[in-house]
PDB file of N, CA and C in Angstrom:
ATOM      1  N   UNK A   1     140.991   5.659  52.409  1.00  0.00           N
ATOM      2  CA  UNK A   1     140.602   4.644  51.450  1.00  0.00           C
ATOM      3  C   UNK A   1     140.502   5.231  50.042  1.00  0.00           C
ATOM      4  N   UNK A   2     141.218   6.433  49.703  1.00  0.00           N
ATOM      5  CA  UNK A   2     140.859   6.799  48.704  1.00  0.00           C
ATOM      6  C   UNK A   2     141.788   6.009  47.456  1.00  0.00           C
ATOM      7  N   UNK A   3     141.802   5.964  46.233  1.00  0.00           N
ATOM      8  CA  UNK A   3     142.186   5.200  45.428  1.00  0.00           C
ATOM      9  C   UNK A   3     142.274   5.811  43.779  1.00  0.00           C
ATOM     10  N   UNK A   4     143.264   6.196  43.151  1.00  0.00           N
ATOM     11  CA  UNK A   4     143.688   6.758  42.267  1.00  0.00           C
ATOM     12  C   UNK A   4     143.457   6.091  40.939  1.00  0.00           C
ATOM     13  N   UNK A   5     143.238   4.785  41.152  1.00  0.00           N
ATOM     14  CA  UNK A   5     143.189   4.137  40.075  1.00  0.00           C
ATOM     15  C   UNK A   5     141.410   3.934  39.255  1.00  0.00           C
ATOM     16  N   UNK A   6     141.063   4.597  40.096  1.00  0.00           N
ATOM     17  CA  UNK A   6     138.922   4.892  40.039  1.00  0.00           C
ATOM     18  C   UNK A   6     138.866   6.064  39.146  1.00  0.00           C
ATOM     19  N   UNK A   7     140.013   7.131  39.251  1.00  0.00           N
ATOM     20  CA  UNK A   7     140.007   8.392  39.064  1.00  0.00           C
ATOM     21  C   UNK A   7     140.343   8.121  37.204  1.00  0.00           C
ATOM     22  N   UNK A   8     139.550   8.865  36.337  1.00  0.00           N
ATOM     23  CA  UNK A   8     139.364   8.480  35.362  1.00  0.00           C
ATOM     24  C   UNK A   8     139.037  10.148  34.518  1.00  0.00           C
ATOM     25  N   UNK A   9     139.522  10.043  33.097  1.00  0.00           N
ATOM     26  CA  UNK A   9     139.490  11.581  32.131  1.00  0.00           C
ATOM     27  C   UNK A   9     138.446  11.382  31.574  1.00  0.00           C
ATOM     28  N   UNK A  10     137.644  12.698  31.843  1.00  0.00           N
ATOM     29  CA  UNK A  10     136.221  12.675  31.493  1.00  0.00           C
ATOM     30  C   UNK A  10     136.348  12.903  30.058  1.00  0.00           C
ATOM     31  N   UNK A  11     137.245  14.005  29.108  1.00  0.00           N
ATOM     32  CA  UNK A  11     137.497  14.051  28.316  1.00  0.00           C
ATOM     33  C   UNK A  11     137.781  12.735  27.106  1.00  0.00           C
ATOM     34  N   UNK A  12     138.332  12.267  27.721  1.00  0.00           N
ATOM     35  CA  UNK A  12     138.914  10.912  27.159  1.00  0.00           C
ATOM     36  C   UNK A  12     137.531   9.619  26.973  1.00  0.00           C
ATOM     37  N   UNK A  13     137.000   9.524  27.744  1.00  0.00           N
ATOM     38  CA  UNK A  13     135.954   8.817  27.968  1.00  0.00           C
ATOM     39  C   UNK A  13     134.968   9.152  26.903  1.00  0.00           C
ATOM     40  N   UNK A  14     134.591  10.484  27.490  1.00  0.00           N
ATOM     41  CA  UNK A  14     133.685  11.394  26.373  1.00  0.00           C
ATOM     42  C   UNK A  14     133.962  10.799  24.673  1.00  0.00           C
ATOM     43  N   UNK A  15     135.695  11.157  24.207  1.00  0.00           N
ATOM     44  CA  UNK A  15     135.670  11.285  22.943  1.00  0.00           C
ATOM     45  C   UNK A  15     135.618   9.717  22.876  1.00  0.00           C
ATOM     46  N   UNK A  16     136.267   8.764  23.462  1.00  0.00           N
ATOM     47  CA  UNK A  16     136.049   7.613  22.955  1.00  0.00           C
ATOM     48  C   UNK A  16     134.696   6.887  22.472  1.00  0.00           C
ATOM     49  N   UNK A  17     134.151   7.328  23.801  1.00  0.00           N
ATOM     50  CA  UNK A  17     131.970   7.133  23.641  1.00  0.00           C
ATOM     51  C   UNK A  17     131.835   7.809  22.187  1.00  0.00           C
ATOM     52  N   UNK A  18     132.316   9.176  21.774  1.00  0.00           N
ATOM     53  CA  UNK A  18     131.961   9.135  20.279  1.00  0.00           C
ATOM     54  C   UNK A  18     132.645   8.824  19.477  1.00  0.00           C
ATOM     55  N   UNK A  19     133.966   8.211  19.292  1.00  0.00           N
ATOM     56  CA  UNK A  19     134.404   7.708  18.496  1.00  0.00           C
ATOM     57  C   UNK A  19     133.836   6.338  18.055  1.00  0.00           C
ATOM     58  N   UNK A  20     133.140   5.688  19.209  1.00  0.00           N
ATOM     59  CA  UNK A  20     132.943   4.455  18.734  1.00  0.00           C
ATOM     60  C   UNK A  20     131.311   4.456  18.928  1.00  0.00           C
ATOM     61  N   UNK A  21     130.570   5.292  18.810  1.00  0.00           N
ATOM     62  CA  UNK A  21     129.347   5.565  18.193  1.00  0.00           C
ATOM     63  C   UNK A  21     128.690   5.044  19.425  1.00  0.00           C
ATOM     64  N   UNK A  22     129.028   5.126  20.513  1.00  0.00           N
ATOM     65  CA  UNK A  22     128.503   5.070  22.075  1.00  0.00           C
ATOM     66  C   UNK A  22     128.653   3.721  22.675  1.00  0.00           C
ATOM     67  N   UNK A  23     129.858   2.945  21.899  1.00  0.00           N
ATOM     68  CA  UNK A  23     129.964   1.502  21.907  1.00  0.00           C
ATOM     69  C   UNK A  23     131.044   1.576  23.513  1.00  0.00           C
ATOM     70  N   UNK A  24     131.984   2.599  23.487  1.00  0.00           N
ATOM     71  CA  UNK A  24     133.060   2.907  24.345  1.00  0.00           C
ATOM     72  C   UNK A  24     132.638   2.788  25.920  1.00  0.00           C
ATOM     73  N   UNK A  25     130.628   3.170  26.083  1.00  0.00           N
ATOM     74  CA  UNK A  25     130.420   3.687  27.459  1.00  0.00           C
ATOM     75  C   UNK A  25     129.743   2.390  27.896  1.00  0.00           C
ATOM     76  N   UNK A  26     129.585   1.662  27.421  1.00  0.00           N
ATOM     77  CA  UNK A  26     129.386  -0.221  27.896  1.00  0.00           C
ATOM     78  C   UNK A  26     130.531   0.016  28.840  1.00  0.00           C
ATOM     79  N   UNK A  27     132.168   0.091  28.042  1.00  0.00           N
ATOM     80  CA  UNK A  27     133.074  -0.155  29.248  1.00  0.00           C
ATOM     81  C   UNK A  27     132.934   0.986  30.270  1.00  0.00           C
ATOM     82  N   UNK A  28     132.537   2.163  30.229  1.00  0.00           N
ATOM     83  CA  UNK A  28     132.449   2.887  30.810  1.00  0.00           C
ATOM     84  C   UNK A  28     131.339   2.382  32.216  1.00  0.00           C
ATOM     85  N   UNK A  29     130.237   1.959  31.798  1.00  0.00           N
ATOM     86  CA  UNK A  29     129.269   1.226  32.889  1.00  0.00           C
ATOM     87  C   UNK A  29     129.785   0.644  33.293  1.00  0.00           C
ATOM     88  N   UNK A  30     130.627  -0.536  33.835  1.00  0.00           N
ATOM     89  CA  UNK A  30     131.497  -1.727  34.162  1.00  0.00           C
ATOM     90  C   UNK A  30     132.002  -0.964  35.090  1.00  0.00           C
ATOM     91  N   UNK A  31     132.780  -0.244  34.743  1.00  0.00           N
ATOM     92  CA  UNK A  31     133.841   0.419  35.322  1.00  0.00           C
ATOM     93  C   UNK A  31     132.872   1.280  36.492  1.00  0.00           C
ATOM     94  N   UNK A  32     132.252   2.068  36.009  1.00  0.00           N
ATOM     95  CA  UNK A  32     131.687   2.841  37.421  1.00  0.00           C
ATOM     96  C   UNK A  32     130.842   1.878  38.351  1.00  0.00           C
ATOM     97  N   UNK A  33     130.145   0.574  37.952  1.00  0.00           N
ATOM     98  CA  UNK A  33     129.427  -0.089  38.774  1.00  0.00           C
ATOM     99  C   UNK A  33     130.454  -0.894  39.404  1.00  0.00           C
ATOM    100  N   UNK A  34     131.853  -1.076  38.958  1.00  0.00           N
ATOM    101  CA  UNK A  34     133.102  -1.619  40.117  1.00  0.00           C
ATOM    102  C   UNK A  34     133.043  -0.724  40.908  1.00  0.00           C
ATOM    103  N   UNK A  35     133.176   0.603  40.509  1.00  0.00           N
ATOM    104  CA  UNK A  35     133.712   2.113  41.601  1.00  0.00           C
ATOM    105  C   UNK A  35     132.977   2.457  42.534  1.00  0.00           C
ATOM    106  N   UNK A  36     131.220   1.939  41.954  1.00  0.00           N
ATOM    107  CA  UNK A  36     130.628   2.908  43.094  1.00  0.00           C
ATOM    108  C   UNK A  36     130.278   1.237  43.836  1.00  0.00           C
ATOM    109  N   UNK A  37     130.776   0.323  43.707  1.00  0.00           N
ATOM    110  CA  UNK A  37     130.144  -1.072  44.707  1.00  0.00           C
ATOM    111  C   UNK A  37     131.529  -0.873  45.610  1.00  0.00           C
ATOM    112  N   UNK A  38     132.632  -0.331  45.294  1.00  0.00           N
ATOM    113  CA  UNK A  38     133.561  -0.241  46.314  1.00  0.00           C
ATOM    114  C   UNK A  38     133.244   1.160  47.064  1.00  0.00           C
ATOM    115  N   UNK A  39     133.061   2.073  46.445  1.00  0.00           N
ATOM    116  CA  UNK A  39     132.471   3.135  47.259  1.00  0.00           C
ATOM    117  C   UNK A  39     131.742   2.858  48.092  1.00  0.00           C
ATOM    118  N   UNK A  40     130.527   2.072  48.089  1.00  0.00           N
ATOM    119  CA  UNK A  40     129.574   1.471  49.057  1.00  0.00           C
ATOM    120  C   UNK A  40     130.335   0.575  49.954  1.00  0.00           C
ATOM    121  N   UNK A  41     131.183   0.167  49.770  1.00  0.00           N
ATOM    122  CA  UNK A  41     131.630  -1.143  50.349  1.00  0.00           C
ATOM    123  C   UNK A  41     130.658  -2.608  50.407  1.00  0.00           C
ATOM    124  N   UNK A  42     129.893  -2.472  49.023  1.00  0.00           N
ATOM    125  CA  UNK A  42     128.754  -3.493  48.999  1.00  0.00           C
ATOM    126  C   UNK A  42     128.306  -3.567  47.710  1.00  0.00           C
ATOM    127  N   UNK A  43     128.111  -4.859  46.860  1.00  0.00           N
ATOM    128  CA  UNK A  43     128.003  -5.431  45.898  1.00  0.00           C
ATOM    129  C   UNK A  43     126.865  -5.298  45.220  1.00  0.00           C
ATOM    130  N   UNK A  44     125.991  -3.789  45.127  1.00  0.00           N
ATOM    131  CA  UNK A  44     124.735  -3.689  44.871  1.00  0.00           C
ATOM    132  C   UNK A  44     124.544  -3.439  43.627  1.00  0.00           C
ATOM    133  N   UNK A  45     125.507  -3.122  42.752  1.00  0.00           N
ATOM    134  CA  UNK A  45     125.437  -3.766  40.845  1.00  0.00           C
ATOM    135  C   UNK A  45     125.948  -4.426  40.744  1.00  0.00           C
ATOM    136  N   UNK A  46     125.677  -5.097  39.748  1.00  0.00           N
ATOM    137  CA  UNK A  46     126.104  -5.721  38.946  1.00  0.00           C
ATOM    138  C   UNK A  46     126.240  -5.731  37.654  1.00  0.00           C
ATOM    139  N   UNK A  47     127.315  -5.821  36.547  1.00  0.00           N
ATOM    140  CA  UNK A  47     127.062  -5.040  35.090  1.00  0.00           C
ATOM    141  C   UNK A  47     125.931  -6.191  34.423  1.00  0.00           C
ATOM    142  N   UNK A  48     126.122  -7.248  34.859  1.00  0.00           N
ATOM    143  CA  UNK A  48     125.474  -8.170  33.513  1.00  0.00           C
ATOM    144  C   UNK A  48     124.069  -8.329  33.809  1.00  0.00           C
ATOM    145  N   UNK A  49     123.601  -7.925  35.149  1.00  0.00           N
ATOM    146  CA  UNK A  49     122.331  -7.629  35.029  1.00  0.00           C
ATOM    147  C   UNK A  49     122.175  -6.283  34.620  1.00  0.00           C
ATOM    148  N   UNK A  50     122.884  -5.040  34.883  1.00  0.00           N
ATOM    149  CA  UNK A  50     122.681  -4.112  34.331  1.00  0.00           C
ATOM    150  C   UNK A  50     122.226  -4.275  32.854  1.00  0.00           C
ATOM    151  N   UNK A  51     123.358  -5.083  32.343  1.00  0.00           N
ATOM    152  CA  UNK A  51     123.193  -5.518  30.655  1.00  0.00           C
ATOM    153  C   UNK A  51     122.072  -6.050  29.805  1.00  0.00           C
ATOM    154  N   UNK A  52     121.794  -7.602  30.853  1.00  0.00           N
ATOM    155  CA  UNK A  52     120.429  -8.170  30.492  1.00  0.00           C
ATOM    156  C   UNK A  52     119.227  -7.460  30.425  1.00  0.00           C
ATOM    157  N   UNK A  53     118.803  -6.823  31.159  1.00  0.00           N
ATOM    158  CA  UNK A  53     117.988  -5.823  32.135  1.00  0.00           C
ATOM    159  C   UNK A  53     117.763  -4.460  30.739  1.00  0.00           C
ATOM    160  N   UNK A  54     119.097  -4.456  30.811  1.00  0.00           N
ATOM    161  CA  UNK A  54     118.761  -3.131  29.677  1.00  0.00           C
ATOM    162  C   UNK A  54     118.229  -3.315  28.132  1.00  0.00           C
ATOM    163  N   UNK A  55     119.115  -4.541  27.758  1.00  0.00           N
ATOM    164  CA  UNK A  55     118.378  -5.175  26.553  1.00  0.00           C
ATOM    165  C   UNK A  55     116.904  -5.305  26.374  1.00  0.00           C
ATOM    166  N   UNK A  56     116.932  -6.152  27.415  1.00  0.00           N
ATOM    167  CA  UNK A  56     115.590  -7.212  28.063  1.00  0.00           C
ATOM    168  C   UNK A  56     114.509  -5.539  28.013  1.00  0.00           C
ATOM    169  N   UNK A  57     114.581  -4.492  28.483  1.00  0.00           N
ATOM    170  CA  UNK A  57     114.109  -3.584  28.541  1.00  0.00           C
ATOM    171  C   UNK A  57     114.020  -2.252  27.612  1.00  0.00           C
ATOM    172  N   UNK A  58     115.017  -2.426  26.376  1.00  0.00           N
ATOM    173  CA  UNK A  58     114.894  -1.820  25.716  1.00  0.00           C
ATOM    174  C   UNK A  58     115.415  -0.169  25.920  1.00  0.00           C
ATOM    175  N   UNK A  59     116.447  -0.612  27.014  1.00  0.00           N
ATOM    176  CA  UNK A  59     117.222   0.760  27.939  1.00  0.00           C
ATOM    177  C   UNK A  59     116.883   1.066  28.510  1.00  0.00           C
ATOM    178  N   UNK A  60     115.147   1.184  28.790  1.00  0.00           N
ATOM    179  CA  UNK A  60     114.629   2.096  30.339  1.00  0.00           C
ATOM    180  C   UNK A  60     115.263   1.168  31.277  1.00  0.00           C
ATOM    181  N   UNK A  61     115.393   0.249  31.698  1.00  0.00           N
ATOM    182  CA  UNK A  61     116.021   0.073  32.857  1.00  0.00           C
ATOM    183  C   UNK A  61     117.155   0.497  32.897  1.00  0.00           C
ATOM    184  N   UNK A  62     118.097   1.314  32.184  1.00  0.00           N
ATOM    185  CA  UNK A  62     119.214   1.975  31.681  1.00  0.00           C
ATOM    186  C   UNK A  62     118.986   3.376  32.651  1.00  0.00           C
ATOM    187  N   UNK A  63     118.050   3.827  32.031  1.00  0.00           N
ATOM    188  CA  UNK A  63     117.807   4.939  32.148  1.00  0.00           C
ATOM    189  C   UNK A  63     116.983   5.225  34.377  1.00  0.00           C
ATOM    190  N   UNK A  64     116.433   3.671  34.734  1.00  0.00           N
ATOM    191  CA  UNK A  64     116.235   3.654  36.053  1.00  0.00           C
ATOM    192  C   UNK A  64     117.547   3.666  36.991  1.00  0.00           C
ATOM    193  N   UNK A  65     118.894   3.057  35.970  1.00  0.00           N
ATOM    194  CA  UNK A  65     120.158   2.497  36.540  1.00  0.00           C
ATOM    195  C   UNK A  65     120.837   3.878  36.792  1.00  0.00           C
ATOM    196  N   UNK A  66     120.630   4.529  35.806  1.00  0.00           N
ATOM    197  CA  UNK A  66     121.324   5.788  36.194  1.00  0.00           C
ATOM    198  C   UNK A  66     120.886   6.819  37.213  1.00  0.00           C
ATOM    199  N   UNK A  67     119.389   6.705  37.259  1.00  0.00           N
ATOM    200  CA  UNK A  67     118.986   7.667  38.293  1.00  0.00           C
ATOM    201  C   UNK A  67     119.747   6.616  40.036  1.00  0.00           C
ATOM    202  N   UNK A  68     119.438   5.919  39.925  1.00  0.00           N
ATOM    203  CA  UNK A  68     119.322   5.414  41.557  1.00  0.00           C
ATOM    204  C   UNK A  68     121.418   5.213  41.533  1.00  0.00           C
ATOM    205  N   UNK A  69     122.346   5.044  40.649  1.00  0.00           N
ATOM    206  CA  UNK A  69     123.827   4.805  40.825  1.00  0.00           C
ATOM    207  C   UNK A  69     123.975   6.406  41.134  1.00  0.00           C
ATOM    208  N   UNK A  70     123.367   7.142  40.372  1.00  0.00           N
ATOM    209  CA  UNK A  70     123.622   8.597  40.853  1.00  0.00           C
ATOM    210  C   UNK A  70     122.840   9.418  41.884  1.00  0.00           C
ATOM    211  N   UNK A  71     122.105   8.426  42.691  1.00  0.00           N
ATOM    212  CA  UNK A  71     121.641   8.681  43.822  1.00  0.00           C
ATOM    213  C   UNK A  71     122.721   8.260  44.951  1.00  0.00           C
ATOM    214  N   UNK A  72     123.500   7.108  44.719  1.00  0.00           N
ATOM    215  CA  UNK A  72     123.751   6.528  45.972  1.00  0.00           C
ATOM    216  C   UNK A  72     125.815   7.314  45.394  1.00  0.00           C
ATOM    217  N   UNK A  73     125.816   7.567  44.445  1.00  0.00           N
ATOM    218  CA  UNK A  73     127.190   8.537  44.639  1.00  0.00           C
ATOM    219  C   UNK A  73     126.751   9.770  45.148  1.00  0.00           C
ATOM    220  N   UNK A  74     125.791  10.640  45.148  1.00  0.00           N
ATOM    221  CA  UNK A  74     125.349  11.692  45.698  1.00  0.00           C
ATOM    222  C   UNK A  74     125.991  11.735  47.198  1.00  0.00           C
ATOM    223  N   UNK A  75     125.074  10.357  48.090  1.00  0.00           N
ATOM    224  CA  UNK A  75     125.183  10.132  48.918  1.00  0.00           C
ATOM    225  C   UNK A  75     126.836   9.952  49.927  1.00  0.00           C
ATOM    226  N   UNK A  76     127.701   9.077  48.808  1.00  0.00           N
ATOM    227  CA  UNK A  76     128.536   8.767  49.375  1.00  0.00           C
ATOM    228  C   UNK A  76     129.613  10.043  49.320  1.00  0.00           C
ATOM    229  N   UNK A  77     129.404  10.947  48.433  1.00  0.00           N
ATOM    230  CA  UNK A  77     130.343  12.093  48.396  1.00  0.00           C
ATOM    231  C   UNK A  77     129.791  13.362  49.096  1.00  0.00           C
ATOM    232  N   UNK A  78     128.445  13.026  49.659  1.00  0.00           N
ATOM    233  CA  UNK A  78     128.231  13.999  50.756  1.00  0.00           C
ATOM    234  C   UNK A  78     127.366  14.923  50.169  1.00  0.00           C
ATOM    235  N   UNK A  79     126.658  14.674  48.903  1.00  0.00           N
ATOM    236  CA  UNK A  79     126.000  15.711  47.964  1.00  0.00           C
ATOM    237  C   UNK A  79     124.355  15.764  48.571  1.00  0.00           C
ATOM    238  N   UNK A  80     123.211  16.087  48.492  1.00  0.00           N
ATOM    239  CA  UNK A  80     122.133  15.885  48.611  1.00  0.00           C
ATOM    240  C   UNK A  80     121.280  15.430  48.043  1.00  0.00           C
ATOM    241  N   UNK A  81     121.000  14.059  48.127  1.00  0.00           N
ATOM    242  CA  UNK A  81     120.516  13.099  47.489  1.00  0.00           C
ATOM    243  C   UNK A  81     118.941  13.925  46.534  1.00  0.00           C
ATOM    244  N   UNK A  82     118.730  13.174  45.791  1.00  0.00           N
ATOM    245  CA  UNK A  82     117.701  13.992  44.420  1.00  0.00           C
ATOM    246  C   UNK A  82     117.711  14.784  43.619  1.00  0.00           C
ATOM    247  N   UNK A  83     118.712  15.784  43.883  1.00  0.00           N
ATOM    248  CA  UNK A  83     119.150  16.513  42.645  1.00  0.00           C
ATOM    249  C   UNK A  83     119.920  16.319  41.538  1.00  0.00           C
ATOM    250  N   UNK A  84     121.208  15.143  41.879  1.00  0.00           N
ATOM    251  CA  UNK A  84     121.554  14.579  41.049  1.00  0.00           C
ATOM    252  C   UNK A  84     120.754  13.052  40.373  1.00  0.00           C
ATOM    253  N   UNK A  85     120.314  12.627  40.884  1.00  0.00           N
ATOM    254  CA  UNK A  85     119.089  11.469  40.399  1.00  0.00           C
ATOM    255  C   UNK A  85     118.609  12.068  39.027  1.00  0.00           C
ATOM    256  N   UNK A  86     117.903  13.479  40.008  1.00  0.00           N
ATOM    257  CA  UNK A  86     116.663  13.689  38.790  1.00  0.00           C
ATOM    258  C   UNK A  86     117.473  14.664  37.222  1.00  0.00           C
ATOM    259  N   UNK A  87     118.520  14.688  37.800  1.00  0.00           N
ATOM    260  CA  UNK A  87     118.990  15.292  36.587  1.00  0.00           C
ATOM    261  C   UNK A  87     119.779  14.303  35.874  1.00  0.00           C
ATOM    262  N   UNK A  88     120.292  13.123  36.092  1.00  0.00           N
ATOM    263  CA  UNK A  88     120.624  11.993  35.361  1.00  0.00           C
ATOM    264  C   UNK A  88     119.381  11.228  34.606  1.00  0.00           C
ATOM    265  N   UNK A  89     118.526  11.340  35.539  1.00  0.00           N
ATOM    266  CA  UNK A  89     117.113  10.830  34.958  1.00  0.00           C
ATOM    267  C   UNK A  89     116.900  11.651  33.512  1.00  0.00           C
ATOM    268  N   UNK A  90     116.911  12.974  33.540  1.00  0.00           N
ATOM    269  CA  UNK A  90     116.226  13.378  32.986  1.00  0.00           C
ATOM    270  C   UNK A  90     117.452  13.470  31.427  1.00  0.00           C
ATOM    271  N   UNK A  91     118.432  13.571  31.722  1.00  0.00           N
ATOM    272  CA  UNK A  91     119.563  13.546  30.395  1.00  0.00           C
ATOM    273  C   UNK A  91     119.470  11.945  30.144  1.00  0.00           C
ATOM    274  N   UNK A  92     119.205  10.653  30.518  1.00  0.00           N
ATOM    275  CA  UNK A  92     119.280   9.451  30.361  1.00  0.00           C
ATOM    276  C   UNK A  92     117.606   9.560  29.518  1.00  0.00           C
ATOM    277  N   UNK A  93     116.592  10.103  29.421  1.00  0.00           N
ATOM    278  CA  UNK A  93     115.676   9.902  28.977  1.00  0.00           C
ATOM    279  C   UNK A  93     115.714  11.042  27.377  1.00  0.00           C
ATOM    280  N   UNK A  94     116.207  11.797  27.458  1.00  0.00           N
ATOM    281  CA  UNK A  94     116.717  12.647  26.696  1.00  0.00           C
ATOM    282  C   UNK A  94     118.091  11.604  25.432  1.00  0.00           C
ATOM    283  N   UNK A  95     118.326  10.563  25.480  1.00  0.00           N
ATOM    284  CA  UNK A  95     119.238  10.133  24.886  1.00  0.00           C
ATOM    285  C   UNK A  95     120.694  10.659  25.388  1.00  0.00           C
ATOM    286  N   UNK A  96     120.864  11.294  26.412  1.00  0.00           N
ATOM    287  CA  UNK A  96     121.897  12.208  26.941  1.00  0.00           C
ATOM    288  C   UNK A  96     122.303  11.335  28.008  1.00  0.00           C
ATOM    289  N   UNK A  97     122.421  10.084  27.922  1.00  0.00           N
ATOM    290  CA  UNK A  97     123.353   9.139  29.691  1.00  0.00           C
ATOM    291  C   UNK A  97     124.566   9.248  29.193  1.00  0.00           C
ATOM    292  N   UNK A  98     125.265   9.603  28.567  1.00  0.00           N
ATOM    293  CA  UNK A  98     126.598   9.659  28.115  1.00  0.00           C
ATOM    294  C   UNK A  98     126.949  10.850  29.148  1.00  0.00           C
ATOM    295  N   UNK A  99     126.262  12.143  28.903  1.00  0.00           N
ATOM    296  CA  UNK A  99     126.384  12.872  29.857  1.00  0.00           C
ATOM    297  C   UNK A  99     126.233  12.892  31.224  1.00  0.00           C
ATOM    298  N   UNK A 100     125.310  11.974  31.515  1.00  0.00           N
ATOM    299  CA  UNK A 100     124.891  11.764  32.715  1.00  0.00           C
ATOM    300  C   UNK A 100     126.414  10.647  33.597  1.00  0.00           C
ATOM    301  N   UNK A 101     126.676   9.934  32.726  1.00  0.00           N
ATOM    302  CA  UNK A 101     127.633   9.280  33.288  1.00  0.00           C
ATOM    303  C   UNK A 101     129.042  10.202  33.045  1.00  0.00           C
ATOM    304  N   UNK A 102     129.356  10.987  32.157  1.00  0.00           N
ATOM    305  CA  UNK A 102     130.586  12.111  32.690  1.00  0.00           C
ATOM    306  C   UNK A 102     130.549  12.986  33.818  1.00  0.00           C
ATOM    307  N   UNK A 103     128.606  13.105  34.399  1.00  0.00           N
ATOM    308  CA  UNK A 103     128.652  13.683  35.601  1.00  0.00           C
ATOM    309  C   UNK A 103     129.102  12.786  36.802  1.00  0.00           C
ATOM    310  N   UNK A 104     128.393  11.718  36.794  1.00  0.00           N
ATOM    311  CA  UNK A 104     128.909  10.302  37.828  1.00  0.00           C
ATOM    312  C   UNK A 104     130.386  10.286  37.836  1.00  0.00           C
ATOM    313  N   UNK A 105     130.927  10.415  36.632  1.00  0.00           N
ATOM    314  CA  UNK A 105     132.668   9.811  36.970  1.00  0.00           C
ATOM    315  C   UNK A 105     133.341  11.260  37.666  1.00  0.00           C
ATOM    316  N   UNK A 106     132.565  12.420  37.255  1.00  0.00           N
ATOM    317  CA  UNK A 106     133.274  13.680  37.629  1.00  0.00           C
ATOM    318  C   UNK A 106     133.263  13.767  39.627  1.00  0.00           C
ATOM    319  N   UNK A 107     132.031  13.096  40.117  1.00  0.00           N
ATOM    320  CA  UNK A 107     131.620  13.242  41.287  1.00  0.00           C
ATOM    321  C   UNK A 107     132.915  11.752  41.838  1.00  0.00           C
ATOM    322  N   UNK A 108     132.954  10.960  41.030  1.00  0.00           N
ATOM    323  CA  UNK A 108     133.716   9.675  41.524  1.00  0.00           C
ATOM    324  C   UNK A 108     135.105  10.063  41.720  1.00  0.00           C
ATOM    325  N   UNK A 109     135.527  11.169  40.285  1.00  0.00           N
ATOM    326  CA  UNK A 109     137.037  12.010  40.392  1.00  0.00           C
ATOM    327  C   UNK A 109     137.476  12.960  41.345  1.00  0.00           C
ATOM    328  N   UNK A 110     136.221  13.448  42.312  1.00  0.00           N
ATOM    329  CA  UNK A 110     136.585  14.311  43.512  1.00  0.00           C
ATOM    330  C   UNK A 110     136.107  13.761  44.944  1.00  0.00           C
ATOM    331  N   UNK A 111     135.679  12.128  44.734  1.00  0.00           N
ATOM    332  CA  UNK A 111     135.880  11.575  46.085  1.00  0.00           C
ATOM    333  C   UNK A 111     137.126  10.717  45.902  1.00  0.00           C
ATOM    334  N   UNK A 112     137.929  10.279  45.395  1.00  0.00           N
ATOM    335  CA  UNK A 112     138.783  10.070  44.717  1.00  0.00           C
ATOM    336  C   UNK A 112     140.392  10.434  44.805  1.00  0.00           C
ATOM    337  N   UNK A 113     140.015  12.005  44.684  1.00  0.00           N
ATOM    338  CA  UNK A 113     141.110  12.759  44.671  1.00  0.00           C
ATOM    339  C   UNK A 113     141.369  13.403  46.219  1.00  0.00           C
TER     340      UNK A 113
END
């Protein structure tokens, strides 16, 4: 079931997120909450509550979204769940989820590949 078209340049992603002053990783969220609800084989994000949610919250729920999406890719690529959580947690609270999500797509690019 693996699928080539999930598989995505971290590089590329990266510079676009700063080219467009972090406007780029909106599409970037979309995109991994398609990847990892097919990874699951189950519909457990959704972006526009992600969206509402984050507004509505002022990003910490941003920053809850990233720990628990990078809990359950942990899981599905065979990693040990909490170490990657708490270190997305902790770069998402840091102003650093940009990073945190080049780690998510990097883990998505080697179940993937």
């Amino acid at each position: 079931m693996k699928n080539s078209e999930y598989v995505k340049s971290i590089v590329l992603d990266l510079l676009f997120t700063l080219l467009t002053c972090g406007l780029f990783n909106i599409w970037i969220q979309y995109r991994q909450i398609v990847t990892v609800n097919k990874m699951l084989n189950q519909e457990k994000y959704h972006f526009l509550l992600w969206l509402i949610f984050s507004i509505i919250t002022v990003g910490l729920y941003h920053i809850y979204h990233e720990y628990i999406i990078s809990e359950d890719i942990a899981k599905v690529v065979g990693r040990e769940p909490g170490h990657d959580g708490i270190i997305n947690l902790l770069l998402s609270v840091f102003a650093l989820s940009w990073v945190a999500d080049a780690i998510q797509q990097h883990h998505i690019n080697e179940y993937y590949k």
